[in-house]
Protein backbone atom coordinates (compact mmCIF):
# COMPACT_ATOMS: atom_id res chain seq x y z
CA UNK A 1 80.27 95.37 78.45
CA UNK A 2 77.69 93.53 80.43
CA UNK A 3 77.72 96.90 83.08
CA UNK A 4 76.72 98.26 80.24
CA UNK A 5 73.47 96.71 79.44
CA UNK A 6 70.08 97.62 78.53
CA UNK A 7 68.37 95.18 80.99
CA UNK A 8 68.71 96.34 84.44
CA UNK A 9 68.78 92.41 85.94
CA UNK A 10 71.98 91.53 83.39
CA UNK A 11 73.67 95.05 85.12
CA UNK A 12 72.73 93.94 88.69
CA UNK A 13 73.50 90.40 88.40
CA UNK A 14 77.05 91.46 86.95
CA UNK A 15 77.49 93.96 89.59
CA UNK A 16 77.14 90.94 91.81
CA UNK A 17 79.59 89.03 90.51
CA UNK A 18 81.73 92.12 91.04
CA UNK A 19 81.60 92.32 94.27
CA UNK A 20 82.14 88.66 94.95
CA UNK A 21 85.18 88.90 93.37
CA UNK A 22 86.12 92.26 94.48
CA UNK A 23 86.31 90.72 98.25
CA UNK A 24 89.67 88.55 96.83
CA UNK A 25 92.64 91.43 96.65
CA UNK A 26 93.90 89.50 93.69
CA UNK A 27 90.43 90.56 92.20
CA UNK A 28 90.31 94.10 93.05
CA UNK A 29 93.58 94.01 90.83
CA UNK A 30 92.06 92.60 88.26
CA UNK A 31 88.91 95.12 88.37
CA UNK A 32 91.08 97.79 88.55
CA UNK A 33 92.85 96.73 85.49
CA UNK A 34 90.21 96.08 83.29
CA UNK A 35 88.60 100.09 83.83
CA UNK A 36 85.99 98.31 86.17
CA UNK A 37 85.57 101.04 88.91
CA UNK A 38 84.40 104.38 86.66
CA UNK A 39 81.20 101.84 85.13
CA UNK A 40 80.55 100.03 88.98
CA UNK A 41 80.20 103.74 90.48
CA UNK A 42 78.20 104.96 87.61
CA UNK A 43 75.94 102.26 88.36
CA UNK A 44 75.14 103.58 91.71
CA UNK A 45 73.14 106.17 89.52
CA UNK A 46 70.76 104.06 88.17
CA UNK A 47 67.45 103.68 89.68
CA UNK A 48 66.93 99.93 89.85
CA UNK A 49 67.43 98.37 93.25
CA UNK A 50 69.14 95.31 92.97
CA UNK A 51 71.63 97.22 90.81
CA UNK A 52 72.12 100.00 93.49
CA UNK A 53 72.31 96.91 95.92
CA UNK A 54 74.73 94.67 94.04
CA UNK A 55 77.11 97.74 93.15
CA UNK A 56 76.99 99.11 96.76
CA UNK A 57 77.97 96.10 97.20
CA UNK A 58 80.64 96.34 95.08
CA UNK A 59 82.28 99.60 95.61
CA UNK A 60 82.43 98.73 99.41
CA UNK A 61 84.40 95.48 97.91
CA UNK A 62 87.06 96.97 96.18
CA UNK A 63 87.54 100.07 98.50
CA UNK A 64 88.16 97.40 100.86
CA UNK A 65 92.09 97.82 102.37
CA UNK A 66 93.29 98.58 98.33
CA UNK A 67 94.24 102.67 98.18
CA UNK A 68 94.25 102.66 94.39
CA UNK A 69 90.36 101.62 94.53
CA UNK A 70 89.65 104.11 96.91
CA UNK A 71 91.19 106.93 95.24
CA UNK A 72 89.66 105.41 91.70
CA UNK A 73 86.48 105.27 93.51
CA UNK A 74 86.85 108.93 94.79
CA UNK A 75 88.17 110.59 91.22
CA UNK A 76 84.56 109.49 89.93
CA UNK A 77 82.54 111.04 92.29
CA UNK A 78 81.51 107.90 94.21
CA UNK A 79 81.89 109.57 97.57
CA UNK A 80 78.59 111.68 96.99
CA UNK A 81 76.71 109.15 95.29
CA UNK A 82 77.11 106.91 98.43
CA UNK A 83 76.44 109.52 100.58
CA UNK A 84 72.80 109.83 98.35
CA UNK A 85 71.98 106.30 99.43
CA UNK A 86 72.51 106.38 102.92
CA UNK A 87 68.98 107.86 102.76
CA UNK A 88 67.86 104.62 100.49
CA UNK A 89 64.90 102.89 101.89
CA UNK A 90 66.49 100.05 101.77
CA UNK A 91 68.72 99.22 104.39
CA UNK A 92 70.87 96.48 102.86
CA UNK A 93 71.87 99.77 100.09
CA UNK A 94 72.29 101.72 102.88
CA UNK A 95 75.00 99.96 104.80
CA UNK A 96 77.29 99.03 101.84
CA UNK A 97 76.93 102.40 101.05
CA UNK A 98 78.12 103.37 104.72
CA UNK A 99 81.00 100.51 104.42
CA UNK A 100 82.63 101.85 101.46
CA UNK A 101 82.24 105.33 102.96
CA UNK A 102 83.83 103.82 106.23
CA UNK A 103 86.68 102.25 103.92
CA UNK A 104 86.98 105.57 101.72
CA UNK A 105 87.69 107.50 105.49
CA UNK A 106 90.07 104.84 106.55
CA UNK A 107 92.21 105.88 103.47
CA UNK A 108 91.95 109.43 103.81
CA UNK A 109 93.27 108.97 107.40
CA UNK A 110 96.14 106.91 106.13
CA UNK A 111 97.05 109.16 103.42
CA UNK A 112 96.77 111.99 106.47
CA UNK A 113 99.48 109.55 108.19
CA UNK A 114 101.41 109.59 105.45
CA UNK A 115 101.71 113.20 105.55
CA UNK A 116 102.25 114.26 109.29
């Protein structure tokens, strides 16, 4: 509910607790369980920076070493949001963005391992 706020500071701040406990496998779990990813990457929409910031943040988090984030993640069209904000002025946005986009390659190359 609290992604889902009016007040953009309430969304970023809980997009920041997100991704601190996204960095705990045991939390990425949990996130996944409680139908966190869809509302974190629909957050990357919004225009507010320290939202953008703390749910770069968190996507890179979860995608983190955990294949169901990743394809979660890349069923909601994450993969070309991020890609948007690798042209973000700010480069804090922009190289979460480019570690969740590093961590969403590193599972299409293990899926590709899978398959050979």
């Amino acid at each position: 509910e609290l992604l889902m706020e009016d007040e953009p500071l309430l969304r970023a701040y809980t997009a920041c607790i997100i991704a601190n406990v996204a960095f705990l496998e045991v939390g990425q779990k949990r996130i996944m369980q409680a139908g966190g990813v869809p509302l974190i990457v629909r957050l990357l929409k919004q225009r507010d920076r320290k939202v953008q910031l703390h749910s770069s943040a968190a996507v890179q988090n979860l995608t983190y070493k955990n294949a169901k984030c990743c394809a979660a993640v890349l069923a909601e069209g994450g993969e070309k949001l991020l890609n948007k904000l690798l042209r973000h002025k700010s480069e804090d946005i922009q190289q979460f963005a480019a570690g969740a986009l590093a961590n969403l390659q590193l599972y299409r190359r293990g899926l590709e391992a899978e398959a050979a």
